[in-house]
C-alpha atoms as a PDB file:
ATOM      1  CA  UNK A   1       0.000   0.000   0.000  1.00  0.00           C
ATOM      2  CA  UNK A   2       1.204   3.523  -0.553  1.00  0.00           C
ATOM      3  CA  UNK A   3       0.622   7.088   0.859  1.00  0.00           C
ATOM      4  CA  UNK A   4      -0.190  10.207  -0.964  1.00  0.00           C
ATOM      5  CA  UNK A   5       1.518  13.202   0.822  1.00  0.00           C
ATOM      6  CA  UNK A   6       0.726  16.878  -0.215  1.00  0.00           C
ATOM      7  CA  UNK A   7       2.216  19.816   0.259  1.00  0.00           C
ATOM      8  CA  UNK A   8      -0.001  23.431  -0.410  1.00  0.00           C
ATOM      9  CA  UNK A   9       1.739  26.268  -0.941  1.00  0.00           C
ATOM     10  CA  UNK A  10       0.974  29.535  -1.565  1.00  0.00           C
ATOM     11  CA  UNK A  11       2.366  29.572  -5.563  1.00  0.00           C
ATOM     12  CA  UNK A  12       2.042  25.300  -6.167  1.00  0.00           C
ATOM     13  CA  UNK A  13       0.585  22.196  -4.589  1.00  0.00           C
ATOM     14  CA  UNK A  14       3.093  19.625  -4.473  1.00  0.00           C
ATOM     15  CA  UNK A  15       2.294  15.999  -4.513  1.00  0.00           C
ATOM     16  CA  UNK A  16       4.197  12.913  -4.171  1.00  0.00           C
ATOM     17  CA  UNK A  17       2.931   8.674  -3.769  1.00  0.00           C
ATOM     18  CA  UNK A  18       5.083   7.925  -0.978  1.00  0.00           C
ATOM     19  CA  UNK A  19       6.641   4.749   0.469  1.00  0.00           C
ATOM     20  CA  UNK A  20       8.287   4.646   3.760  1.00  0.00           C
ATOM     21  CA  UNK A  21      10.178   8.065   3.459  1.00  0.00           C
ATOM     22  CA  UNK A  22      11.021   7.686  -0.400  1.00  0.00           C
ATOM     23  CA  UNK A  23       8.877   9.644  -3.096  1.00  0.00           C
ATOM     24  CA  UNK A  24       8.233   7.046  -6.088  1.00  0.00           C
ATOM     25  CA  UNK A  25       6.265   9.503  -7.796  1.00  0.00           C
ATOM     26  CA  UNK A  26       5.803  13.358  -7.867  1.00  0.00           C
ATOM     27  CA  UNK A  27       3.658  16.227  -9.620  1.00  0.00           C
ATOM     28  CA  UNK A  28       3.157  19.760  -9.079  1.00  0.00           C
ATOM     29  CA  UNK A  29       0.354  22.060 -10.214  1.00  0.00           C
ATOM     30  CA  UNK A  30      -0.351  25.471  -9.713  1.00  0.00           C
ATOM     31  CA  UNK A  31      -2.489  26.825  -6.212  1.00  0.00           C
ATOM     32  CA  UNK A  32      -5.458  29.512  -6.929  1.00  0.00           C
ATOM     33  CA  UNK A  33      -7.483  30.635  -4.126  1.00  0.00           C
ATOM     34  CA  UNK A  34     -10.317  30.426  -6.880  1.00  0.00           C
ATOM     35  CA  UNK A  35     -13.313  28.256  -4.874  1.00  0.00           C
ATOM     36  CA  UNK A  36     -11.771  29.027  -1.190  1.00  0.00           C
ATOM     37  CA  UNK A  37     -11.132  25.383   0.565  1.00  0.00           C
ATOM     38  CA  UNK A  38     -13.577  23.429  -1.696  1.00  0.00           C
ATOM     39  CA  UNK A  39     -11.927  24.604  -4.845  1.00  0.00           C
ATOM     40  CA  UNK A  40      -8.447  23.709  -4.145  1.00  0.00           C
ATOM     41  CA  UNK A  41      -9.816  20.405  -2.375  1.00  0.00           C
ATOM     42  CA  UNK A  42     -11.267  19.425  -5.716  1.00  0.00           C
ATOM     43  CA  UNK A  43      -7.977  20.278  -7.545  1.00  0.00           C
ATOM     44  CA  UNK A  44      -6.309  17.959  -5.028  1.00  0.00           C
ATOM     45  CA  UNK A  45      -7.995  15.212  -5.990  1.00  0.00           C
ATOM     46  CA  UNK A  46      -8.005  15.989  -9.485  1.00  0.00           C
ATOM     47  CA  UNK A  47      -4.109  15.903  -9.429  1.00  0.00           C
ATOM     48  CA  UNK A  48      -4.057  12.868  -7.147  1.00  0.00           C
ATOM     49  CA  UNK A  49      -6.219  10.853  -9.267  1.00  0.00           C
ATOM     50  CA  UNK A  50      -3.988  12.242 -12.552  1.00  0.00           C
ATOM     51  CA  UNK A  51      -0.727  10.875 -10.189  1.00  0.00           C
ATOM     52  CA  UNK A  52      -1.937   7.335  -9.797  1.00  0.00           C
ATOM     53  CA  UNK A  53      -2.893   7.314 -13.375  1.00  0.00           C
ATOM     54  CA  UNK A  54       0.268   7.863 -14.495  1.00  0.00           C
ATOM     55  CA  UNK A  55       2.136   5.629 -12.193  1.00  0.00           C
ATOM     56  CA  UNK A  56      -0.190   2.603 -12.839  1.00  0.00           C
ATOM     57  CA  UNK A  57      -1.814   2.925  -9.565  1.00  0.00           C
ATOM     58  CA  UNK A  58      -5.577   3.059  -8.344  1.00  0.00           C
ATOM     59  CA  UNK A  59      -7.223   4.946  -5.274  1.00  0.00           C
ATOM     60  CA  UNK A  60      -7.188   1.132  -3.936  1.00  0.00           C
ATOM     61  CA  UNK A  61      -3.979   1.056  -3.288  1.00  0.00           C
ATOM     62  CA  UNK A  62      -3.724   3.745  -1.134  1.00  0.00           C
ATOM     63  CA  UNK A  63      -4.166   4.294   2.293  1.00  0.00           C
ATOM     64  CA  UNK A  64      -3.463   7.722   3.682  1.00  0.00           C
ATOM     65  CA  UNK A  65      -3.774  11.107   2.716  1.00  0.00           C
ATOM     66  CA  UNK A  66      -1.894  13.603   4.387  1.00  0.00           C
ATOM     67  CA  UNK A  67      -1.546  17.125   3.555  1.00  0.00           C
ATOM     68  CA  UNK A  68       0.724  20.167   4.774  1.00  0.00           C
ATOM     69  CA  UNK A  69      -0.179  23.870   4.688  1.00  0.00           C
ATOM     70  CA  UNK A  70       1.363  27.110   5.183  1.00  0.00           C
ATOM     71  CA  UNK A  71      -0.380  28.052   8.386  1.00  0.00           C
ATOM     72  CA  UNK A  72      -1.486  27.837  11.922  1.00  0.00           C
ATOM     73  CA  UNK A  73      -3.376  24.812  12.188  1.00  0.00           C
ATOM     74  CA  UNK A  74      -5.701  22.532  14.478  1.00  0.00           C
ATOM     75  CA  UNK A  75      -4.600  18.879  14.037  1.00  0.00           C
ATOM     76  CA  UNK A  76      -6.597  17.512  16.129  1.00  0.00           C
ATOM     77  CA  UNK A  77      -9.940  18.872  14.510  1.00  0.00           C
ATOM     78  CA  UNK A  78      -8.632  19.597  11.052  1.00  0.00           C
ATOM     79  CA  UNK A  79      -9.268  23.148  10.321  1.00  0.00           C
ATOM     80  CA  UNK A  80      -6.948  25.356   8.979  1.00  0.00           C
ATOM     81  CA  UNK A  81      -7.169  28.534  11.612  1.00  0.00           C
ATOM     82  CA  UNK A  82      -4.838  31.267   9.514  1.00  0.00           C
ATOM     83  CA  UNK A  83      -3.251  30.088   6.084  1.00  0.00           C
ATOM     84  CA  UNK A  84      -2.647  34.376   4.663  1.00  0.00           C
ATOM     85  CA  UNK A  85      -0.945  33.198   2.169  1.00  0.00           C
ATOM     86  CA  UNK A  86      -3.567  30.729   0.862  1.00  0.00           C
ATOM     87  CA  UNK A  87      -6.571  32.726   2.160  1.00  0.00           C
ATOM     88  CA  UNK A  88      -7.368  30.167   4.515  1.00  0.00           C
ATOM     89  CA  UNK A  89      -8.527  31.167   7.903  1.00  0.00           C
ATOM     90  CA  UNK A  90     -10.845  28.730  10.003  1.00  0.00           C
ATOM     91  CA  UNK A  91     -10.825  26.404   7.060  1.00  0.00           C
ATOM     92  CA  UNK A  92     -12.172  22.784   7.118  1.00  0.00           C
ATOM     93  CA  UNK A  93      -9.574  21.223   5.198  1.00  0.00           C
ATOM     94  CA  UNK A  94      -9.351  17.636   6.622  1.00  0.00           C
ATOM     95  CA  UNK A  95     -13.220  17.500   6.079  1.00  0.00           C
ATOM     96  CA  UNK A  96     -13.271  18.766   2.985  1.00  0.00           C
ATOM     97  CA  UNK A  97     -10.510  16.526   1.978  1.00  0.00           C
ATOM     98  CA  UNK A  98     -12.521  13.577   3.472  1.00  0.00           C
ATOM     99  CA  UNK A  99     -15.364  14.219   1.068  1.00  0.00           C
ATOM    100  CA  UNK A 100     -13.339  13.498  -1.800  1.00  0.00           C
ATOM    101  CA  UNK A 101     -10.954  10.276  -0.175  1.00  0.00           C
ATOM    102  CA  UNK A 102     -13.675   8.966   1.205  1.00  0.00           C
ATOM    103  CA  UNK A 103     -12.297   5.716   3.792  1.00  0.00           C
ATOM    104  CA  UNK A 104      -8.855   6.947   3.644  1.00  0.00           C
ATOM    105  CA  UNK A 105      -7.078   8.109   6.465  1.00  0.00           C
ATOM    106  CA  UNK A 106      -6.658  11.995   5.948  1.00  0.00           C
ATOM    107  CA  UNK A 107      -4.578  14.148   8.378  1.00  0.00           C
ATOM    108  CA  UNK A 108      -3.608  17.949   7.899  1.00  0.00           C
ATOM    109  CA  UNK A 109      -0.649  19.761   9.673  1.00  0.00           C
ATOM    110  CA  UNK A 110       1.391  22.713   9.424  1.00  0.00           C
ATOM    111  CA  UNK A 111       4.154  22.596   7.014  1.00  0.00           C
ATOM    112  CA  UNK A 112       6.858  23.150   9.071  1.00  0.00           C
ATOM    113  CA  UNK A 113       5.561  20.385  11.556  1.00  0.00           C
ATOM    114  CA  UNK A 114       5.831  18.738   8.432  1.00  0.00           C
ATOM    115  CA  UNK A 115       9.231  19.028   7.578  1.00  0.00           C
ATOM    116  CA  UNK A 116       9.903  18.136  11.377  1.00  0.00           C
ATOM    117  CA  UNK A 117       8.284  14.672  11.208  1.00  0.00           C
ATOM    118  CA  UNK A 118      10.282  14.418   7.442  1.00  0.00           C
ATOM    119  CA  UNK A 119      13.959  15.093   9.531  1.00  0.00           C
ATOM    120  CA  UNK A 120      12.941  13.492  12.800  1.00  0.00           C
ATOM    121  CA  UNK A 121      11.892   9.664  10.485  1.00  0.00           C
ATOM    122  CA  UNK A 122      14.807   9.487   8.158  1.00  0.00           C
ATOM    123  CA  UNK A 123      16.354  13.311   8.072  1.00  0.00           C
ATOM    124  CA  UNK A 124      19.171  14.726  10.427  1.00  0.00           C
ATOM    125  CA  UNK A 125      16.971  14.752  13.411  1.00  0.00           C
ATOM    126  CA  UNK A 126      16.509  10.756  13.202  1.00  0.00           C
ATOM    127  CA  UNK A 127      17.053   9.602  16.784  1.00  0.00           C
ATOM    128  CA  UNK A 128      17.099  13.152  18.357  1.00  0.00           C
ATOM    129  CA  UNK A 129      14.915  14.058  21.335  1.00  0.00           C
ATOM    130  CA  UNK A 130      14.735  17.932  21.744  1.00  0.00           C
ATOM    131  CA  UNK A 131      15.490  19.935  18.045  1.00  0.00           C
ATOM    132  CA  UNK A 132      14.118  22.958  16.282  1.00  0.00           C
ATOM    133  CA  UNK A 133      13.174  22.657  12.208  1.00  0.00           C
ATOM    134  CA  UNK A 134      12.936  26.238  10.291  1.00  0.00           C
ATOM    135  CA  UNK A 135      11.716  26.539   6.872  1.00  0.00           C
ATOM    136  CA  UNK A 136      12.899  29.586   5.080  1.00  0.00           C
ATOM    137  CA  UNK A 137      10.722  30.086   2.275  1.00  0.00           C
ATOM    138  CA  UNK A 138       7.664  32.658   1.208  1.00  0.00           C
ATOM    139  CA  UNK A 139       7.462  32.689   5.265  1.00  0.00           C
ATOM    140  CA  UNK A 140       9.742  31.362   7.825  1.00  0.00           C
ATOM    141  CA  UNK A 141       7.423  27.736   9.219  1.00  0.00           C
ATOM    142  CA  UNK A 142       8.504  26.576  12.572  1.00  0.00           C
ATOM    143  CA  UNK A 143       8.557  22.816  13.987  1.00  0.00           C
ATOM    144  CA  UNK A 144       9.276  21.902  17.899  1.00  0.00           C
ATOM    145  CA  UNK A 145      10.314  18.279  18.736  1.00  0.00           C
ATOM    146  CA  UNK A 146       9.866  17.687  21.917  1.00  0.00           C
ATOM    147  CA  UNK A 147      10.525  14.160  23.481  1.00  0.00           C
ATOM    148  CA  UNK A 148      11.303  12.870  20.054  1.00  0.00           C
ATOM    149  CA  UNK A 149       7.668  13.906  18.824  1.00  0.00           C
ATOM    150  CA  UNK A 150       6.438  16.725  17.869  1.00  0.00           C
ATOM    151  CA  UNK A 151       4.782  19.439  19.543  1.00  0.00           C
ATOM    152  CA  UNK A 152       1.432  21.076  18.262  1.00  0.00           C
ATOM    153  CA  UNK A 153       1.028  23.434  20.919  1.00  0.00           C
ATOM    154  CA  UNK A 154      -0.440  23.431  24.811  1.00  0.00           C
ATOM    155  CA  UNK A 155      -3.663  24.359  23.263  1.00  0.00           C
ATOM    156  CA  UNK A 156      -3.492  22.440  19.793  1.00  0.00           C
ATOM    157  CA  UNK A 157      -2.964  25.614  17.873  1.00  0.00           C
ATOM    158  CA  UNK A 158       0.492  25.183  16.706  1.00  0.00           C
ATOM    159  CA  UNK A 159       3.654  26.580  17.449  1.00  0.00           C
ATOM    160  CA  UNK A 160       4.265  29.642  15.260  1.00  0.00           C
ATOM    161  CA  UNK A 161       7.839  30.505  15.788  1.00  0.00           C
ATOM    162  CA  UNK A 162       7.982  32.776  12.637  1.00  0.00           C
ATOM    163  CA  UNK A 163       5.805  35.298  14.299  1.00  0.00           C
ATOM    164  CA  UNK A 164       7.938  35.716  16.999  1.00  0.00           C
ATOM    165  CA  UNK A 165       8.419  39.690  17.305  1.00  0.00           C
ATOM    166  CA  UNK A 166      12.418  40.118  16.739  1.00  0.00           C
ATOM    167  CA  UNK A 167      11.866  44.078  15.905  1.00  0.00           C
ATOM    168  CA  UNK A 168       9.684  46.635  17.491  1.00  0.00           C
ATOM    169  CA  UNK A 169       7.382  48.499  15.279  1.00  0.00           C
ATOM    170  CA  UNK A 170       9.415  46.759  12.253  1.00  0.00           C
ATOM    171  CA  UNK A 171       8.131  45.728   8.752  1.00  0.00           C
ATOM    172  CA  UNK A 172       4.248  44.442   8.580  1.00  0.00           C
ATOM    173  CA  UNK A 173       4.095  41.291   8.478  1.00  0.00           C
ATOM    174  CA  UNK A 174       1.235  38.814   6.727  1.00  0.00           C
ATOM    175  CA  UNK A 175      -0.145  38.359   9.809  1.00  0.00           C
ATOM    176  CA  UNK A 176      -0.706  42.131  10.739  1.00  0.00           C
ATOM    177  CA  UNK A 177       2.155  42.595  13.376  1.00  0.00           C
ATOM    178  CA  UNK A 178       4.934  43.825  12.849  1.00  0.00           C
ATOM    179  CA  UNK A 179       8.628  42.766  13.381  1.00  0.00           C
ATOM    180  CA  UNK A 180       7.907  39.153  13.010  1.00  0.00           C
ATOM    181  CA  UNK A 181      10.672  36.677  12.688  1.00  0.00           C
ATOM    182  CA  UNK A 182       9.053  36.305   8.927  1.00  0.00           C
ATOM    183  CA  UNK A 183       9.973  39.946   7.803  1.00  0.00           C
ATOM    184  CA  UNK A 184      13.537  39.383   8.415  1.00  0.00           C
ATOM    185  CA  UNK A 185      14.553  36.099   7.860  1.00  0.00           C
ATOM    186  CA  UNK A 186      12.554  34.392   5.493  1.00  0.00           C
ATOM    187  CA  UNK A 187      13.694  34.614   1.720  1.00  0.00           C
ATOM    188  CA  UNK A 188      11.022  36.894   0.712  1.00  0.00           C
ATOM    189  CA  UNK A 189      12.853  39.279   3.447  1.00  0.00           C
ATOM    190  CA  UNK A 190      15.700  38.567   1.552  1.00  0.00           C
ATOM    191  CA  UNK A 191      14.202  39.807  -1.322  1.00  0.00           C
ATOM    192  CA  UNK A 192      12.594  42.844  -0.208  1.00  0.00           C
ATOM    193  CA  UNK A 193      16.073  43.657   1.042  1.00  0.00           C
ATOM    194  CA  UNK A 194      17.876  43.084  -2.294  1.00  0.00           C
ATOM    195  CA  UNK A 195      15.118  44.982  -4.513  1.00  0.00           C
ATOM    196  CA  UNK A 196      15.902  47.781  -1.656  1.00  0.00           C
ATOM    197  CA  UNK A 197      19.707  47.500  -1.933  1.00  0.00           C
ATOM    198  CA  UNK A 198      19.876  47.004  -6.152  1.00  0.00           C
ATOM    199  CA  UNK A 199      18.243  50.300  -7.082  1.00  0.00           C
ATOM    200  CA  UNK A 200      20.835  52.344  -8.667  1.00  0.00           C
ATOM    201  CA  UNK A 201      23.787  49.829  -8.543  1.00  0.00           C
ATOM    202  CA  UNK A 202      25.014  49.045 -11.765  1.00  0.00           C
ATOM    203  CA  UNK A 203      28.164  48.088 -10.868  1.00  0.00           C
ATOM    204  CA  UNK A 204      26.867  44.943  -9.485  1.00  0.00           C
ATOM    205  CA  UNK A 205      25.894  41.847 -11.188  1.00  0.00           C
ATOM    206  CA  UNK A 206      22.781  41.624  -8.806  1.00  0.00           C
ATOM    207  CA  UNK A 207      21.500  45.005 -11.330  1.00  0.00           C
ATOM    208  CA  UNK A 208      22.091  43.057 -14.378  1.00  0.00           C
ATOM    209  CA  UNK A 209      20.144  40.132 -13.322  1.00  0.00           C
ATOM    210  CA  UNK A 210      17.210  42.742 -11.554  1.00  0.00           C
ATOM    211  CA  UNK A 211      14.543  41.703 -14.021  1.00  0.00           C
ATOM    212  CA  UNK A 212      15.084  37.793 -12.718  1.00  0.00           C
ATOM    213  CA  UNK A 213      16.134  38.183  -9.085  1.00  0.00           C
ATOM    214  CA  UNK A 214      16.019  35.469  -6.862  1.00  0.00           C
ATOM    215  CA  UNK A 215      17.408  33.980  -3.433  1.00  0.00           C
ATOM    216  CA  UNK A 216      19.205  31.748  -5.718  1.00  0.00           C
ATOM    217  CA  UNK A 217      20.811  34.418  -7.763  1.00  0.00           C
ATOM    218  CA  UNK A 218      21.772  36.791  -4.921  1.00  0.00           C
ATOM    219  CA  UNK A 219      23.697  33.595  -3.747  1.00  0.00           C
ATOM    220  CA  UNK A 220      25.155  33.067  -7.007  1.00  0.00           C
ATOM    221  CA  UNK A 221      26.324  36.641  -7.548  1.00  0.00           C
ATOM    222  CA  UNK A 222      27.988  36.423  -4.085  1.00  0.00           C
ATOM    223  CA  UNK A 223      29.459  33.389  -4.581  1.00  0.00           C
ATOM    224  CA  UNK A 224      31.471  35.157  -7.759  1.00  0.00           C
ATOM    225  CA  UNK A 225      32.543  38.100  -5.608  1.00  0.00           C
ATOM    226  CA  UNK A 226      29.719  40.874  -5.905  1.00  0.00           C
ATOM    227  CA  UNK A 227      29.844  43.331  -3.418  1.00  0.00           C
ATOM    228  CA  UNK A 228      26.737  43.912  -2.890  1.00  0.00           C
ATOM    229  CA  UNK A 229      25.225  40.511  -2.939  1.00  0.00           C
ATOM    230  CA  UNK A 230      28.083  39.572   0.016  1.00  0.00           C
ATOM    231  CA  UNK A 231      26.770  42.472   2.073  1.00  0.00           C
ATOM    232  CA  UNK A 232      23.079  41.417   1.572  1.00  0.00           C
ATOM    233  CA  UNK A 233      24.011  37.824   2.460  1.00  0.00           C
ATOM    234  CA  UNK A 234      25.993  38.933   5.463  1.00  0.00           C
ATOM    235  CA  UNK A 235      22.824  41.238   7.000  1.00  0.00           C
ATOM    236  CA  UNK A 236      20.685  38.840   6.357  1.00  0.00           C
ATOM    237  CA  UNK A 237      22.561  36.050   7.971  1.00  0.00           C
ATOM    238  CA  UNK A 238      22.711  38.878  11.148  1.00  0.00           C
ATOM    239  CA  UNK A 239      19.380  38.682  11.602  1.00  0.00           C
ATOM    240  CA  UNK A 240      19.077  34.668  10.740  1.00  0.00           C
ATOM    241  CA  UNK A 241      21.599  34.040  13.435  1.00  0.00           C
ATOM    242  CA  UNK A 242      19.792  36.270  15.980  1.00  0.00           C
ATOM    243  CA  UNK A 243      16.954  33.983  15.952  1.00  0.00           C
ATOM    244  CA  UNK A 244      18.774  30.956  15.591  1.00  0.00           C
ATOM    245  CA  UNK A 245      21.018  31.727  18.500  1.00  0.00           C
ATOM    246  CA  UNK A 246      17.399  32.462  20.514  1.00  0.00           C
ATOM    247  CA  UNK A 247      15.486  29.393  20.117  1.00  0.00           C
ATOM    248  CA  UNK A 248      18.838  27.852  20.760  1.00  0.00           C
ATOM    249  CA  UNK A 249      18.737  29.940  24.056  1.00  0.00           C
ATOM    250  CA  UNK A 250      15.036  29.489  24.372  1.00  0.00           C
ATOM    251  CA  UNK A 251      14.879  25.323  23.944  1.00  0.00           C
ATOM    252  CA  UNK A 252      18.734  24.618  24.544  1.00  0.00           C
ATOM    253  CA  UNK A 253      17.944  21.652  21.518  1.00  0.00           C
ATOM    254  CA  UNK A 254      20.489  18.936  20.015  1.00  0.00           C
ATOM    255  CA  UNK A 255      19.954  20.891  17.121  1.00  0.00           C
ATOM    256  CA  UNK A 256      18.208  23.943  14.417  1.00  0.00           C
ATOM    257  CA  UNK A 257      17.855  22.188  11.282  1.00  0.00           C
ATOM    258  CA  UNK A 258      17.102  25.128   8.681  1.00  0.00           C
ATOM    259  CA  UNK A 259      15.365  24.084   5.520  1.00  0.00           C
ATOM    260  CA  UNK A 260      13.855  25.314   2.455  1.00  0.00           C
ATOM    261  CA  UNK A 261      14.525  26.373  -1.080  1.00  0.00           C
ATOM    262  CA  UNK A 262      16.874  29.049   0.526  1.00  0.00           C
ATOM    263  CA  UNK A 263      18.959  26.580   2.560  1.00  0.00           C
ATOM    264  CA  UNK A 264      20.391  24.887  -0.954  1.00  0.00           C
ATOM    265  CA  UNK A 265      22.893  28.253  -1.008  1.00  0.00           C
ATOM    266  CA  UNK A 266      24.760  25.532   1.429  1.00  0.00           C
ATOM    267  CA  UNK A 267      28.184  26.625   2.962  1.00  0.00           C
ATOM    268  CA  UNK A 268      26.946  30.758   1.435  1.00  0.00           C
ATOM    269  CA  UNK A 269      24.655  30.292   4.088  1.00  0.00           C
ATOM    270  CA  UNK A 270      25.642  28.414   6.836  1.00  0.00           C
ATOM    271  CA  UNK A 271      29.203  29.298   7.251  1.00  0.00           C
ATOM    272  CA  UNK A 272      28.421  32.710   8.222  1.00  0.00           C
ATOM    273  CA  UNK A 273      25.161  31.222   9.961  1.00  0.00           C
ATOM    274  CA  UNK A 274      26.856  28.790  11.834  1.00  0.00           C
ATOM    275  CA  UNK A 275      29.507  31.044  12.978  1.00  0.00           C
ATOM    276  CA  UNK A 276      27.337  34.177  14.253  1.00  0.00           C
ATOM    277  CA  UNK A 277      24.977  31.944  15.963  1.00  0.00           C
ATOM    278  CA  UNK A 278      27.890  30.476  17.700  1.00  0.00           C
ATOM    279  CA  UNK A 279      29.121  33.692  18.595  1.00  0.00           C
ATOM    280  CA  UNK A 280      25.660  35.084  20.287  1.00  0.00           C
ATOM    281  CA  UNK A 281      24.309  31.748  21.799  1.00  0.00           C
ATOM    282  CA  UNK A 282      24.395  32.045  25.713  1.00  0.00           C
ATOM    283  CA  UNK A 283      25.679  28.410  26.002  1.00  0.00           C
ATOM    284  CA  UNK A 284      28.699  27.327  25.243  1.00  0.00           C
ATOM    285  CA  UNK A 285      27.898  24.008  24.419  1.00  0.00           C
ATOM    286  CA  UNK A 286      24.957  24.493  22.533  1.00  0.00           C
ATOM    287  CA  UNK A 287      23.109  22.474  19.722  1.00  0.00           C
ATOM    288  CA  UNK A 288      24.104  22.242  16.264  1.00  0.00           C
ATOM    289  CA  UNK A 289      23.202  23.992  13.458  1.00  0.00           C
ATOM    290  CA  UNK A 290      22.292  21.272  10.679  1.00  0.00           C
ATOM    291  CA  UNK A 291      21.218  22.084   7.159  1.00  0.00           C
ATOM    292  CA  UNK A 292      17.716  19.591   6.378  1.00  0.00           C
ATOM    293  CA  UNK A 293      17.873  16.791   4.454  1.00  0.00           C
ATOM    294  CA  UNK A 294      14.938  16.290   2.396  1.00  0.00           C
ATOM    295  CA  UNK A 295      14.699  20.167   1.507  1.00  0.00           C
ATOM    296  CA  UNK A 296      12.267  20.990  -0.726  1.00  0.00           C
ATOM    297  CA  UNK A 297      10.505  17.816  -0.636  1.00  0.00           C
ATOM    298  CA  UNK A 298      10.363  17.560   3.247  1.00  0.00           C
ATOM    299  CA  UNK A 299       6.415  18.723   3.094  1.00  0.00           C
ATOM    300  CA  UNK A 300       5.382  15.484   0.856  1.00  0.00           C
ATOM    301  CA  UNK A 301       7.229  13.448   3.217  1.00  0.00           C
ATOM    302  CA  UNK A 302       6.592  14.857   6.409  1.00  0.00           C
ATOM    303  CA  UNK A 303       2.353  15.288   6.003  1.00  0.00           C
ATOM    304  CA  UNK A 304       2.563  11.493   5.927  1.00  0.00           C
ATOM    305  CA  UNK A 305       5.639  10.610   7.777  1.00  0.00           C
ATOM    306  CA  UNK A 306       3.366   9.576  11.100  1.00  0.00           C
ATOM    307  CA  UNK A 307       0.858   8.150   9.605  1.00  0.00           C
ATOM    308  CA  UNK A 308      -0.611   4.054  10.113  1.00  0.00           C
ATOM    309  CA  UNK A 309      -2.198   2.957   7.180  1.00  0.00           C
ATOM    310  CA  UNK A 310      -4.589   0.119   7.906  1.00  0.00           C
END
């Protein structure tokens, strides 16, 4: 029997027919908010049904459903509380997803929690009882393993570590505050900082690649020597290392395993990361700081990773 793990975000839904913590098969189509919760249910199982297809499988041979979204969430009832970035808020998702599985298992969790259960069953956290998994993407998600499982909050709302405040009255954030752990060091704070920092500078390389600008790219023009991509990198890895060094502070975890499309930079990033979060940690002998494993696929993986099929 195999699992079908899913992974909603806020430009694609990624899906992927999993076995143990392998992907066999994978597809990707593009999210609307067209139809709320309903409409991008019905997608869902549109692209599911397309997946099996084409892989020579049948909804018969599955037997869980598990999907991960960009937002606070209610595992134990299913509902989506605040998804911004989908247009989600108090969302019936597991429901809705029932209606169209019918007398499969279906579980939803937050994507980051995700990514946590991916790491913790065959990532870098295997076998670790106390670590800390950030995803660095359109937000910043934020897993807790506690005890070797994970932790969905004291009142089953989730942990939401990216909207801790890190600057007073700072940038708004997608959740209304301001200052948010999300509006300085996720990668679309790295953008906003490098559309900023390019106006005007045509001696960098950053200018001549301004009409295709990426995370990728500012790590590729500072990885040949551009000025001002090595400054960007090196505030932004300030302000990642701030709040790596704090939850490091705050849990005193084996580890921070950072994840995300950002976190393929590799040694651009976590040189500098590893060595100013060293610097600013208050213990000595503190956890590591681990790049993730499964990266980009770590949402397929992890929405299923806990999962008993019958």
């Amino acid at each position: 029997m195999i699992r079908i793990g899913v992974d909603i975000g806020g430009t694609n839904i990624g899906m992927g027919i999993i076995s143990s913590t392998e992907i066999l098969h994978k597809s990707s189509e593009s999210f609307s908010k067209d139809g709320g919760v309903s409409g991008c249910c019905d997608r869902i199982f549109a692209q599911a049904q397309a997946l099996l297809q084409k892989c020579g499988y049948t909804l018969d041979d599955v037997d869980c459903v598990g999907a991960a979204v960009p937002g606070s969430v209610n595992r134990d009832r299913g509902i989506v509380i605040n998804a911004y970035n989908l247009g989600f808020h108090d969302a019936p998702l597991r429901e809705e997803l029932q209606k169209r599985f019918a007398d499969k298992i279906v579980d939803v969790l937050n994507d980051a929690d995700a990514a946590a259960n991916a790491e913790l069953s065959g990532g870098v956290l295997k076998g670790m009882k106390t670590a800390v998994c950030i995803t660095l993407g359109t937000g910043l998600g934020f897993g807790l393993i506690i005890d070797g499982k994970l932790f969905c909050g004291g009142m089953g709302h989730g942990t939401e570590g990216g909207h801790m405040i890190m600057k007073h009255n700072g940038y708004k954030c997608t959740c209304g505050d301001r200052g948010c752990a999300e509006t300085l060091c996720s990668a679309t704070a790295l953008m906003i900082k490098t559309r900023r920092a390019v106006k005007g500078r045509t001696d960098s390389i950053l200018w001549q690649n301004r009409r295709s600008l990426n995370a990728k790219v500012v790590f590729e023009c500072a990885g040949r020597g551009d000025e001002l991509a090595l400054r960007i990198i090196d505030e932004y890895t300030d302000a990642l290392s701030d709040y790596v060094a704090s939850l490091m502070n705050l849990f005193d975890p084996e580890a921070v395993c950072v994840g995300g499309g950002i976190s393929a930079a590799g040694e651009l990033l976590f040189e500098p990361l590893v060595r100013k979060t060293d610097e600013k940690c208050f213990f000595k002998d503190h956890g590591q700081v681990l790049r993730a494993h499964f990266l980009n696929d770590a949402g397929i993986i992890g929405a299923v990773s806990e999962m008993k099929g019958e």
